[in-house]
C-alpha atoms as a PDB file:
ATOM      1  CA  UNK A   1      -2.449   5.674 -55.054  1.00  0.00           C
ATOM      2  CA  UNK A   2      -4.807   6.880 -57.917  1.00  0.00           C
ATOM      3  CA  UNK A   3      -5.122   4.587 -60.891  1.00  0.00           C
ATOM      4  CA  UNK A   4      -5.452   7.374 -62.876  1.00  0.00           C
ATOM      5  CA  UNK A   5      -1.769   7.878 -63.184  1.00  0.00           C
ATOM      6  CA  UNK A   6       1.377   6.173 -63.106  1.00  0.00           C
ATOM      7  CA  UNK A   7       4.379   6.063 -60.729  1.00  0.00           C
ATOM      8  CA  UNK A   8       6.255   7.887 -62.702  1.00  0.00           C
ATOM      9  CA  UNK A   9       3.894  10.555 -63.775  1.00  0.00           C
ATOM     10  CA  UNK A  10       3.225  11.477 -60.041  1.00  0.00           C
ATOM     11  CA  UNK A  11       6.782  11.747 -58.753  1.00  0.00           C
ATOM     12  CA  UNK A  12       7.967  13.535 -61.879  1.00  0.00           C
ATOM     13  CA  UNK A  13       4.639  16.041 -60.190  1.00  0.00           C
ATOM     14  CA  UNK A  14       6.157  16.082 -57.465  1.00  0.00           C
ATOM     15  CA  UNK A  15       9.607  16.279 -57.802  1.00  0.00           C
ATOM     16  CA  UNK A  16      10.537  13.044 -55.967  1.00  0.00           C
ATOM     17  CA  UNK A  17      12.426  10.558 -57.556  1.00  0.00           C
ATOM     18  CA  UNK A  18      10.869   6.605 -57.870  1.00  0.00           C
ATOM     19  CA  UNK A  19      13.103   4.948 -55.902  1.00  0.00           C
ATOM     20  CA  UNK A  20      12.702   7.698 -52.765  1.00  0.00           C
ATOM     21  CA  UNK A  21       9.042   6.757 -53.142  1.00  0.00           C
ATOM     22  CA  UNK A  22       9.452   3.030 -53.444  1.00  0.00           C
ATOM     23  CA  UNK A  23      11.714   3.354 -50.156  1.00  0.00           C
ATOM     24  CA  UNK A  24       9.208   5.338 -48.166  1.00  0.00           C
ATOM     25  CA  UNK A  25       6.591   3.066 -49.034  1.00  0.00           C
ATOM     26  CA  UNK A  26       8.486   0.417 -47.798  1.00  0.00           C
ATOM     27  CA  UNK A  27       8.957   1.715 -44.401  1.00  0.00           C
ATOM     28  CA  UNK A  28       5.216   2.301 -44.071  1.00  0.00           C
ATOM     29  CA  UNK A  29       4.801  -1.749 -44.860  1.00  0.00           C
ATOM     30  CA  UNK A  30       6.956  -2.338 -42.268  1.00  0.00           C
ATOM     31  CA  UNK A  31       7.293  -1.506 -38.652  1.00  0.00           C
ATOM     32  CA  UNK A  32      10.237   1.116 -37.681  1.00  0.00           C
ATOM     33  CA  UNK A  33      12.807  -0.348 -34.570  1.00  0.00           C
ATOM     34  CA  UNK A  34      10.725   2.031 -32.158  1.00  0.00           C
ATOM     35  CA  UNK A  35       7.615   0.219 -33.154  1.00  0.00           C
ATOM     36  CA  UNK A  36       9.419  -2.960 -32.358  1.00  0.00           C
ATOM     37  CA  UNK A  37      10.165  -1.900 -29.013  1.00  0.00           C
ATOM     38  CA  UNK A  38       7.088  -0.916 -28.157  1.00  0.00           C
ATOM     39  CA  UNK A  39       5.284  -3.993 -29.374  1.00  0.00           C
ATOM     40  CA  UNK A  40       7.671  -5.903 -27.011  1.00  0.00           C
ATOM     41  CA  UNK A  41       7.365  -3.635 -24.632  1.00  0.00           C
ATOM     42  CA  UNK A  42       3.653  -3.560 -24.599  1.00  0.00           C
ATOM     43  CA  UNK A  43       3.344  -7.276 -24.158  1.00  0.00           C
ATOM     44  CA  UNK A  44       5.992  -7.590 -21.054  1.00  0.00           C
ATOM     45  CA  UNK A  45       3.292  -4.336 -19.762  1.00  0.00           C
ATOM     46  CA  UNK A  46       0.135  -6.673 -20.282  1.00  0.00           C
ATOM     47  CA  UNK A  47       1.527  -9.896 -18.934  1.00  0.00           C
ATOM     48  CA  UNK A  48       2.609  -7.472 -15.333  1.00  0.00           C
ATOM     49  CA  UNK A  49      -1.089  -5.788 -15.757  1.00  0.00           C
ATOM     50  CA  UNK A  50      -2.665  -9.450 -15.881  1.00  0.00           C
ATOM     51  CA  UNK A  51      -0.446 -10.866 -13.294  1.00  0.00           C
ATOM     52  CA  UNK A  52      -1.616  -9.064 -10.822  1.00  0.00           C
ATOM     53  CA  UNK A  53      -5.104  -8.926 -11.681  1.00  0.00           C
ATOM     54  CA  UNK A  54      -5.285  -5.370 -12.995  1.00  0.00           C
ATOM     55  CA  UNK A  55      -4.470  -3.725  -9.991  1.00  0.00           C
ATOM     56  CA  UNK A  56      -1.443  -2.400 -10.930  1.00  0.00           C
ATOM     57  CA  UNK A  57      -1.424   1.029 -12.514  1.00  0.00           C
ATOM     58  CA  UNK A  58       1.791   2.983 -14.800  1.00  0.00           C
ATOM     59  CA  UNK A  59       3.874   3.527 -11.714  1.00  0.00           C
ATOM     60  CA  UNK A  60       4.030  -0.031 -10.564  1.00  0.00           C
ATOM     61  CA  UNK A  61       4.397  -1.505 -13.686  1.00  0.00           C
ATOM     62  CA  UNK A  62       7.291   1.154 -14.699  1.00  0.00           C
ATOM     63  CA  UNK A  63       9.445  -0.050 -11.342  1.00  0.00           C
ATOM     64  CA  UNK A  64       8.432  -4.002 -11.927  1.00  0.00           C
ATOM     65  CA  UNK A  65       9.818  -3.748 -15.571  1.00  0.00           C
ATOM     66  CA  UNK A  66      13.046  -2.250 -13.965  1.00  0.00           C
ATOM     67  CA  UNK A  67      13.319  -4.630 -11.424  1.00  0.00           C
ATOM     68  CA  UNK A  68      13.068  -7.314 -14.188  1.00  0.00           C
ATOM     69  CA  UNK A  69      15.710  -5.481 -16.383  1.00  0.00           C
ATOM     70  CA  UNK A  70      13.638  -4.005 -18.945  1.00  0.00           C
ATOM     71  CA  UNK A  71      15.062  -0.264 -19.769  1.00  0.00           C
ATOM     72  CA  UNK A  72      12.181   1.895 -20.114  1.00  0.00           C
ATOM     73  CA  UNK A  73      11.078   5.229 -19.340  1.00  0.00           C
ATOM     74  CA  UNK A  74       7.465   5.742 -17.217  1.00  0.00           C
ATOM     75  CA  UNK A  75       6.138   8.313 -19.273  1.00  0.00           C
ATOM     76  CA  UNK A  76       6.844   5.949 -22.606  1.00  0.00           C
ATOM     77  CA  UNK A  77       5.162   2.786 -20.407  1.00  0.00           C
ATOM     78  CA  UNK A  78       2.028   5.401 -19.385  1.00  0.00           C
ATOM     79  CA  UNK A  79       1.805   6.469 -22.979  1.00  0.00           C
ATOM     80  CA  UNK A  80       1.318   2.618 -24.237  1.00  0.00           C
ATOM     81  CA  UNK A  81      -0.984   1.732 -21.462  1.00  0.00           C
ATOM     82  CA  UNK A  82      -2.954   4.737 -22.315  1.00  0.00           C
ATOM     83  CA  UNK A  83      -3.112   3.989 -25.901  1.00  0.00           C
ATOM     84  CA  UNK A  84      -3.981   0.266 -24.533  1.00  0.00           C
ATOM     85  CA  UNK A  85      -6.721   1.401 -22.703  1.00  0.00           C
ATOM     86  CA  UNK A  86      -5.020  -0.521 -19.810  1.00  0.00           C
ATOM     87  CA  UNK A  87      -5.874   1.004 -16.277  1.00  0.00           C
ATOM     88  CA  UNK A  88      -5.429   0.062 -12.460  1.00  0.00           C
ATOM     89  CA  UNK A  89      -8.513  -0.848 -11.060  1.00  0.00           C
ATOM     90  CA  UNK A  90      -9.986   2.141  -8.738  1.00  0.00           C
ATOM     91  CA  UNK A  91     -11.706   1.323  -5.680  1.00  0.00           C
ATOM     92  CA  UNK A  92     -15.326   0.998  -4.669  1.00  0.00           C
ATOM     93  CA  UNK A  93     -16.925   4.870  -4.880  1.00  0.00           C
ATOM     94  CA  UNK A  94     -19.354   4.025  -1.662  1.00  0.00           C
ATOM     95  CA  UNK A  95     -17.753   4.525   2.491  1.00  0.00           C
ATOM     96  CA  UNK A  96     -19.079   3.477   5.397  1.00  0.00           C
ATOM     97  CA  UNK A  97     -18.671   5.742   7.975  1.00  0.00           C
ATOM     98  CA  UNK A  98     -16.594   4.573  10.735  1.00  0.00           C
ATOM     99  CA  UNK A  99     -15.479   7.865  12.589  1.00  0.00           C
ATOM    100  CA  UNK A 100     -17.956  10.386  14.821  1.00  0.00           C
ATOM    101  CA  UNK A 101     -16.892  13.140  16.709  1.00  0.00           C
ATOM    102  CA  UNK A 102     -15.881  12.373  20.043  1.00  0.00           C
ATOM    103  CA  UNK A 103     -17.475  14.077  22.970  1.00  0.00           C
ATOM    104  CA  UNK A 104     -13.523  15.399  24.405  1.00  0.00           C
ATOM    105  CA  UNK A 105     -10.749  14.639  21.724  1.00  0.00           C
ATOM    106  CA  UNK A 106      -7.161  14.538  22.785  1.00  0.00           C
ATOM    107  CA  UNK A 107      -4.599  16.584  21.710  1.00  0.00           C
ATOM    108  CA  UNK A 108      -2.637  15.811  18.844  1.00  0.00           C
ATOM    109  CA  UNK A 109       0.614  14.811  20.222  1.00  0.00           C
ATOM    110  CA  UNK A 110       1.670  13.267  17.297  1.00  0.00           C
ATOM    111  CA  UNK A 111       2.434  16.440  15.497  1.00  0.00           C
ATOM    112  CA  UNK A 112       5.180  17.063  17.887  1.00  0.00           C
ATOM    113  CA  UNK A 113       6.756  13.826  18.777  1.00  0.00           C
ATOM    114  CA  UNK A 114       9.515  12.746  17.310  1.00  0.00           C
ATOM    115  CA  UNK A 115      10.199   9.745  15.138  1.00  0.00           C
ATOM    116  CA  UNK A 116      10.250   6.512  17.503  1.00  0.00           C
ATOM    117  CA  UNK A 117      13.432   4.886  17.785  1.00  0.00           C
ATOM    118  CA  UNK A 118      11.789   1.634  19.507  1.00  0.00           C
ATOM    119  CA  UNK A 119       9.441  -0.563  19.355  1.00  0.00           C
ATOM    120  CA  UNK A 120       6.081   0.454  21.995  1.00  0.00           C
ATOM    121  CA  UNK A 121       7.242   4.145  21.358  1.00  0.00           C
ATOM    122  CA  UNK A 122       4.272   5.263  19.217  1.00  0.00           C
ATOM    123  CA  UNK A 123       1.315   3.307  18.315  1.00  0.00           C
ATOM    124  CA  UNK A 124      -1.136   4.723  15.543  1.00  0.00           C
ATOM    125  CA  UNK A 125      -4.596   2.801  15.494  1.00  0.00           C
ATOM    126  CA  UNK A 126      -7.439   2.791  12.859  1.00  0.00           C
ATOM    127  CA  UNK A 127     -10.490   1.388  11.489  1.00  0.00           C
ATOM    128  CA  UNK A 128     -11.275   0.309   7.769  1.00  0.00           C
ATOM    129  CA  UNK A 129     -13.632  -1.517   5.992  1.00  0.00           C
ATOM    130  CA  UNK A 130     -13.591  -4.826   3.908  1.00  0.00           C
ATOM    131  CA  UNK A 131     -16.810  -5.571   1.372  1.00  0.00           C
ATOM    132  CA  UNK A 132     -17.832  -9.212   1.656  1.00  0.00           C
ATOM    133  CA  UNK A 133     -20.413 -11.764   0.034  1.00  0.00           C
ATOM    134  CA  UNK A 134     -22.403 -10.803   3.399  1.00  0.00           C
ATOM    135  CA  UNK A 135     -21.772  -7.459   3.699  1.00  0.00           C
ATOM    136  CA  UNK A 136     -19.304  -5.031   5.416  1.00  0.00           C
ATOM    137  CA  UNK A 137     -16.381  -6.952   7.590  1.00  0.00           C
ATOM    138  CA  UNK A 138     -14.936  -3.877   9.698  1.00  0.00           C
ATOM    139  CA  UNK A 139     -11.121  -4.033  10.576  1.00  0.00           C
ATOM    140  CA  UNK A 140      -9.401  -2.376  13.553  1.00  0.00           C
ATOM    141  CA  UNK A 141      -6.074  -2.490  13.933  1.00  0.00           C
ATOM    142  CA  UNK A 142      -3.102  -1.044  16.048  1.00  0.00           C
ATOM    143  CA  UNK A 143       0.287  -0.486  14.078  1.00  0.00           C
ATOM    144  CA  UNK A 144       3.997   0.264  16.126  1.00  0.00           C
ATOM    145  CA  UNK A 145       5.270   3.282  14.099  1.00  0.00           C
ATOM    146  CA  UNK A 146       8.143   1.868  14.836  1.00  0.00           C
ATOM    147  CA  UNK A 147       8.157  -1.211  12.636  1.00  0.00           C
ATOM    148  CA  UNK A 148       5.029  -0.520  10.988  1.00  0.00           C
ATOM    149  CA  UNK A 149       4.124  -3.874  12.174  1.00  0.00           C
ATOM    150  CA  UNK A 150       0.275  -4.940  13.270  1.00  0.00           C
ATOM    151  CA  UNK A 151       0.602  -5.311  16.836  1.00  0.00           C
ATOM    152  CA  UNK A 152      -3.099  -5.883  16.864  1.00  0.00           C
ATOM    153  CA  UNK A 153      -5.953  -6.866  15.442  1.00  0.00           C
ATOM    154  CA  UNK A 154      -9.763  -7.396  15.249  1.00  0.00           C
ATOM    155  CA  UNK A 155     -12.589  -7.984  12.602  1.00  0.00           C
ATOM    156  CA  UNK A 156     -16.555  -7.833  13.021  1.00  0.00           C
ATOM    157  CA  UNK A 157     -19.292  -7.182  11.252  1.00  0.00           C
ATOM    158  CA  UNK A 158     -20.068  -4.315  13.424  1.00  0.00           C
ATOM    159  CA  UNK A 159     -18.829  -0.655  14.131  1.00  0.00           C
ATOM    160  CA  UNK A 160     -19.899  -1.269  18.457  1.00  0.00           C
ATOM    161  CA  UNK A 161     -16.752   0.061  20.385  1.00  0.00           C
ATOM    162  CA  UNK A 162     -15.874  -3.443  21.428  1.00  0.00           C
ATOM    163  CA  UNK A 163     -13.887  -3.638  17.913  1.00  0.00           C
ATOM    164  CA  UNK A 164     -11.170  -1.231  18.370  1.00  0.00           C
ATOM    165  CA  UNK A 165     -11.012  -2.370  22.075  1.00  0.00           C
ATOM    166  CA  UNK A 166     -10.451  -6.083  21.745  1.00  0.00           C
ATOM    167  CA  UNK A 167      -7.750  -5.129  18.869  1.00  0.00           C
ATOM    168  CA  UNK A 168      -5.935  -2.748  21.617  1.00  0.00           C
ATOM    169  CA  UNK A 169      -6.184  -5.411  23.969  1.00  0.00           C
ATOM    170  CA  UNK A 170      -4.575  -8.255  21.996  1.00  0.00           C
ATOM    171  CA  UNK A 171      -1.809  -5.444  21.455  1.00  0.00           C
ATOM    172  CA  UNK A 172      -1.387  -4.504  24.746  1.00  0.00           C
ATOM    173  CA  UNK A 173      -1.231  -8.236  26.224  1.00  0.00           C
ATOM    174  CA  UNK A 174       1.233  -8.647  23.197  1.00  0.00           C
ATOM    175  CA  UNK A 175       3.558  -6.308  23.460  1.00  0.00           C
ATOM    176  CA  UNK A 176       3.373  -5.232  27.467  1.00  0.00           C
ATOM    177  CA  UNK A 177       4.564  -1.686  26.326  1.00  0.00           C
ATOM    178  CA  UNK A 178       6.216   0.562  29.469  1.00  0.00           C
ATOM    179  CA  UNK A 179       5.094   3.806  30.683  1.00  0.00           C
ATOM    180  CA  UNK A 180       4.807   6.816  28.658  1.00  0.00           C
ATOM    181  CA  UNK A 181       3.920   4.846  25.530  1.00  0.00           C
ATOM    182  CA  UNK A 182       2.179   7.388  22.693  1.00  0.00           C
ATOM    183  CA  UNK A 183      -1.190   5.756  21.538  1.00  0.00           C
ATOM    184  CA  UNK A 184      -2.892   7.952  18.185  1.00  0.00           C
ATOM    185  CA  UNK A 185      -5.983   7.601  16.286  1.00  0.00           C
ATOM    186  CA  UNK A 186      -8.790   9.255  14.797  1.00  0.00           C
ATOM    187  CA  UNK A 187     -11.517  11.280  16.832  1.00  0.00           C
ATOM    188  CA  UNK A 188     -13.858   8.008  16.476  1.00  0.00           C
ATOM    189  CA  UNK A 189     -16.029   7.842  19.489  1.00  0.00           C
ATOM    190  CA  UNK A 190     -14.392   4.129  19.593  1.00  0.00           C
ATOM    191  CA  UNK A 191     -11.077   5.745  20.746  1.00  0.00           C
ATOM    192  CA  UNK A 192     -12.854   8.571  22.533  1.00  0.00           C
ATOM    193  CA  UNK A 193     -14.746   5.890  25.116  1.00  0.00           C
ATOM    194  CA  UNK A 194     -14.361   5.944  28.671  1.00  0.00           C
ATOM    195  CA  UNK A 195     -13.891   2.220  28.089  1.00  0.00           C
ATOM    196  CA  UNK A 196     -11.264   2.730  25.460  1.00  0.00           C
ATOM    197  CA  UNK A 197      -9.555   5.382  27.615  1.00  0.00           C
ATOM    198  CA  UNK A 198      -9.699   3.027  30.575  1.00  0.00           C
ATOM    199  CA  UNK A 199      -7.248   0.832  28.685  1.00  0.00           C
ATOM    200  CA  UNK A 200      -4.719   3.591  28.248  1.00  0.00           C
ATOM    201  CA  UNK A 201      -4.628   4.224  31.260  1.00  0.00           C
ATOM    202  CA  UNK A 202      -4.527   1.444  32.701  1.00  0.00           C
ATOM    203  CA  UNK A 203      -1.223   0.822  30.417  1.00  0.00           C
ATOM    204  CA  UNK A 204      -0.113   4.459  31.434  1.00  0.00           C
ATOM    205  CA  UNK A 205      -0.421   5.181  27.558  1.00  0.00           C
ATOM    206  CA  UNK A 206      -0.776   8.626  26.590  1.00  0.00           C
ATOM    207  CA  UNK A 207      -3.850   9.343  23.935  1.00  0.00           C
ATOM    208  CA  UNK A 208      -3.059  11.279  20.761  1.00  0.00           C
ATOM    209  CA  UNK A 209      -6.138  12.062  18.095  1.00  0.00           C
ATOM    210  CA  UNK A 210      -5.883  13.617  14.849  1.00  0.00           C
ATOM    211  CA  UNK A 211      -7.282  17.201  13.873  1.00  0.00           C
ATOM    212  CA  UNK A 212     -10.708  17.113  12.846  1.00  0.00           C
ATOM    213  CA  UNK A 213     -11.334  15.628   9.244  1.00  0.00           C
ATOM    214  CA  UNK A 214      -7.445  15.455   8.611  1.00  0.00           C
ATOM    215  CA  UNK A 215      -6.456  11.854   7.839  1.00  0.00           C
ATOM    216  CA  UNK A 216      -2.613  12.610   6.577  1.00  0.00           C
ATOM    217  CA  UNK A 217      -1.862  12.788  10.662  1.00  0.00           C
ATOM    218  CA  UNK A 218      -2.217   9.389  10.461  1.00  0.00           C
ATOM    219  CA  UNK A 219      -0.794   8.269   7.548  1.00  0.00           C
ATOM    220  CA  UNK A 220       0.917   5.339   8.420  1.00  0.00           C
ATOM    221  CA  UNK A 221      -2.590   3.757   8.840  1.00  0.00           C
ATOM    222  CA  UNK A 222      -4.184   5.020   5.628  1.00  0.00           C
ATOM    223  CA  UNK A 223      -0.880   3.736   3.868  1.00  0.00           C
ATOM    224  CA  UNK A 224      -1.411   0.463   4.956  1.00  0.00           C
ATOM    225  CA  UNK A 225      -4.540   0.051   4.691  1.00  0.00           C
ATOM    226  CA  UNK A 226      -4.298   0.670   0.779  1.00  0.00           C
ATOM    227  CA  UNK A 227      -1.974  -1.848   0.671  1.00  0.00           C
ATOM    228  CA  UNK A 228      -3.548  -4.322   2.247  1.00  0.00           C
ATOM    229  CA  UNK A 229      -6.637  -3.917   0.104  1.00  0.00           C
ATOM    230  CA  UNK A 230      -4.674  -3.695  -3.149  1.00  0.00           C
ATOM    231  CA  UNK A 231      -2.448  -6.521  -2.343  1.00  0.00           C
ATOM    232  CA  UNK A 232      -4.961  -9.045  -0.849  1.00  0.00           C
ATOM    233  CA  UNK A 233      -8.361  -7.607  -1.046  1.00  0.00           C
ATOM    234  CA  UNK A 234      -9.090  -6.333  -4.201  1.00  0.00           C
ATOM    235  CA  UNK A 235      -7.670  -8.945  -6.340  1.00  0.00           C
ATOM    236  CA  UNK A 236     -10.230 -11.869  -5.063  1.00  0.00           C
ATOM    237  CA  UNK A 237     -14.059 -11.870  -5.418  1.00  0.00           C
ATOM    238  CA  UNK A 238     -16.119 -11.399  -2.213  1.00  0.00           C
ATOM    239  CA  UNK A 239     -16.302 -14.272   0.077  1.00  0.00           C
ATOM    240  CA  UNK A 240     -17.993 -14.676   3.125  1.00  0.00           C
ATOM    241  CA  UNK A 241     -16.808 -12.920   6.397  1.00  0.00           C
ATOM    242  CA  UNK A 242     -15.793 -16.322   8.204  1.00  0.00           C
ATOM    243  CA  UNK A 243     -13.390 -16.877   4.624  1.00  0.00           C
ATOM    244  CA  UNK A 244     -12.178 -13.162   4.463  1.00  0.00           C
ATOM    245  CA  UNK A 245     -10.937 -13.134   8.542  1.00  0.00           C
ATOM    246  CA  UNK A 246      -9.726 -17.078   8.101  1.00  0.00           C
ATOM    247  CA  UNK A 247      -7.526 -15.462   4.759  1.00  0.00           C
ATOM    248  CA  UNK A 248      -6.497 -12.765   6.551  1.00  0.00           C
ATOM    249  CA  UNK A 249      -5.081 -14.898   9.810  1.00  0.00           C
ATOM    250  CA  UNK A 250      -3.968 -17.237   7.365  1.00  0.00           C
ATOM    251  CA  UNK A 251      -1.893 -15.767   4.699  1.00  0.00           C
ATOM    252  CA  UNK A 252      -0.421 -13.777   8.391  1.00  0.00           C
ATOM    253  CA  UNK A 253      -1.233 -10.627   5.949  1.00  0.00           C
ATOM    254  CA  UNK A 254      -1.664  -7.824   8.389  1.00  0.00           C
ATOM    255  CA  UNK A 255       2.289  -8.089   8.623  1.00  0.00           C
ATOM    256  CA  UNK A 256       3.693  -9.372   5.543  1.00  0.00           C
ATOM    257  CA  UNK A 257       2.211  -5.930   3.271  1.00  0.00           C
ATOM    258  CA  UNK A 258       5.129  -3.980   2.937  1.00  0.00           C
ATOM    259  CA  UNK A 259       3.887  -0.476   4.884  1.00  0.00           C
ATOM    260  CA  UNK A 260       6.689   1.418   4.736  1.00  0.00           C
ATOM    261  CA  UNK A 261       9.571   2.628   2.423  1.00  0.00           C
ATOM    262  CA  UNK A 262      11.767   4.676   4.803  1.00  0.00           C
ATOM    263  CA  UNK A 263      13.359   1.438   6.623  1.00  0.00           C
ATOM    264  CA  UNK A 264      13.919  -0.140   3.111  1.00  0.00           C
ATOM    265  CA  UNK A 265      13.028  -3.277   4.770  1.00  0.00           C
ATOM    266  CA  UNK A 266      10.791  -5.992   2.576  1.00  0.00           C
ATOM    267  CA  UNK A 267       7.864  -6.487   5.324  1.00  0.00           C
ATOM    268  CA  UNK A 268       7.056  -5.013   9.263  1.00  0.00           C
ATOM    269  CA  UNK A 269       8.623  -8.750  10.535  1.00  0.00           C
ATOM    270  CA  UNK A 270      12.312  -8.038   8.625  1.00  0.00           C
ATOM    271  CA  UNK A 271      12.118  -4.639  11.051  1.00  0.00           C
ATOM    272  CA  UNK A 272      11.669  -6.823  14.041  1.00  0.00           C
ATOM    273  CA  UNK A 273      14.033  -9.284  13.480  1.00  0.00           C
ATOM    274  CA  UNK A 274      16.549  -7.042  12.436  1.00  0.00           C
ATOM    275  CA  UNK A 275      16.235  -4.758  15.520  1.00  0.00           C
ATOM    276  CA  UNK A 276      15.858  -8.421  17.970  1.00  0.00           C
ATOM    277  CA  UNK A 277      19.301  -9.692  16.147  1.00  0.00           C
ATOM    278  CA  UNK A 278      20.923  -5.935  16.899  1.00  0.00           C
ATOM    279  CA  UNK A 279      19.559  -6.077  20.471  1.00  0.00           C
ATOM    280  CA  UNK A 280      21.136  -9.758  20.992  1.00  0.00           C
ATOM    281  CA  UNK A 281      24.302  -9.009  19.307  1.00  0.00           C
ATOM    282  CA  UNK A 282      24.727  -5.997  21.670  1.00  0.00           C
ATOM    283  CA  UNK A 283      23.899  -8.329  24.768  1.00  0.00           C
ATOM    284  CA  UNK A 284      26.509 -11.278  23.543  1.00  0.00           C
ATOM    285  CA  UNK A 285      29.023  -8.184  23.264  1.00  0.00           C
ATOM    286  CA  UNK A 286      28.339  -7.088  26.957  1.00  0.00           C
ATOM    287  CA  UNK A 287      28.516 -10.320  28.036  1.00  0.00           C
ATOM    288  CA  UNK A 288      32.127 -10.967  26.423  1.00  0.00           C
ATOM    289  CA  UNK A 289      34.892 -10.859  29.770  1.00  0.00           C
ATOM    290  CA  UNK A 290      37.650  -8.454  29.416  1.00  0.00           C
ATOM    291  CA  UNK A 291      40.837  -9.099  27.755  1.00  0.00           C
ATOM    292  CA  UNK A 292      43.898  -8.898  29.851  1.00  0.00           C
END
């Protein structure tokens, strides 16, 4: 306000009266209810952000407030994180490249299956990458669509086709599927080898690959792997291979990320033991004499 003139002088100007002046002014000084919220808001939004080491962008933090009871809205807590210059951390720009054309794809049988009802039904296979104080650490894993659950497993530091093959093996000495069982995966000359294909066969598995450069045909993989990387990944600093594999085995993470939303189950393992509990219900029921 100009000390060239008084109070009084400026609202008789302006046609307001003192005391509407004196109250506006007042509400200036001091924050509005809104402004409350948002304050409190705003600090239950960095505490989340922080807790989980910045990974978490406006979506996740929107559905962890609600599952702690906070009402909010997720365009008001975008709007504050914006303002907060509060972000989810993106991942590393630079990807190896861990698919080549295969020399005689299969066809995509995938497309036209229907959803498993089973475990050893459908199998969906993939390689990813993991950046380490040493380098790349390459991941291949084999996932039951069923469950979503890792079935199996291996990590090396190189792309050779002995990765994805000792991860199908594990699965396939695991699991013992039947006949008829519907392996997919990329067009990656590691699922494209005669060596690769011998295993299939050999488990009278039928091969599935994607359509060239389409990765939503398998996005059960892709899904996962995000996870697993957000979850347990991105969070820590590089370590060295040996630590990152030893973590991995460890914390039993390739089957604790939740990977799937449809079955509404917490983790791959809940899937499992649901479906094993259902199965040994049925059996106790079969095994129950007659009455009469």
């Amino acid at each position: 306000m100009s000390p060239e003139f008084s109070i009084a002088e400026l609202a008789q100007t302006f046609a307001v009266s003192r005391s509407g002046y004196y109250a506006w002014h007042q509400r200036q000084a001091e924050p509005g209810p809104r402004a409350r919220q948002n304050a409190v808001l705003l600090a239950h939004i960095r505490s989340i952000h922080q807790e989980h080491q910045e990974r978490y962008g406006s979506p996740r933090i929107f559905h962890t407030l609600r599952q702690q009871g906070i009402r909010c809205g997720h365009n008001r807590v975008a709007q504050l994180m914006r303002e907060d210059g509060l972000q989810a951390k993106r991942k590393r720009p630079f990807r190896p490249r861990t698919t080549q054309a295969g020399s005689n794809p299969a066809p995509n049988l995938l497309a036209a299956a229907a959803p498993p009802t089973a475990p050893n039904q459908v199998w969906v296979a993939d390689i990813t990458y993991i950046w380490t104080q040493e380098g790349w650490l390459y991941l291949a894993a084999v996932m039951d669509l069923f469950s979503r659950r890792i079935v199996g497993w291996h990590a090396a530091e190189h792309l050779r086709g002995s990765l994805a093959e000792q991860a199908l093996e594990q699965a396939l000495r695991l699991r013992r599927p039947g006949p008829g069982l519907l392996h997919h995966s990329d067009r990656g000359f590691h699922y494209g080898s005669k060596t690769y294909r011998g295993l299939l066969s050999g488990a009278q598995a039928q091969p599935s690959m994607s359509r060239k450069a389409d990765c939503y045909d398998n996005a059960a993989m892709e899904a996962f792997w995000s996870s697993l990387k957000n979850e347990l990944i991105y969070p820590r600093s590089p370590s060295p291979r040996t630590q990152t594999v030893n973590t991995l085995f460890q914390l039993r993470s390739l089957n604790s990320v939740p990977a799937t939303q449809e079955l509404e189950l917490e983790n791959p393992e809940d899937c499992d033991k649901l479906l094993s509990s259902s199965e040994t219900e049925a059996g106790s029921a079969e095994e129950q004499p007659a009455e009469g």
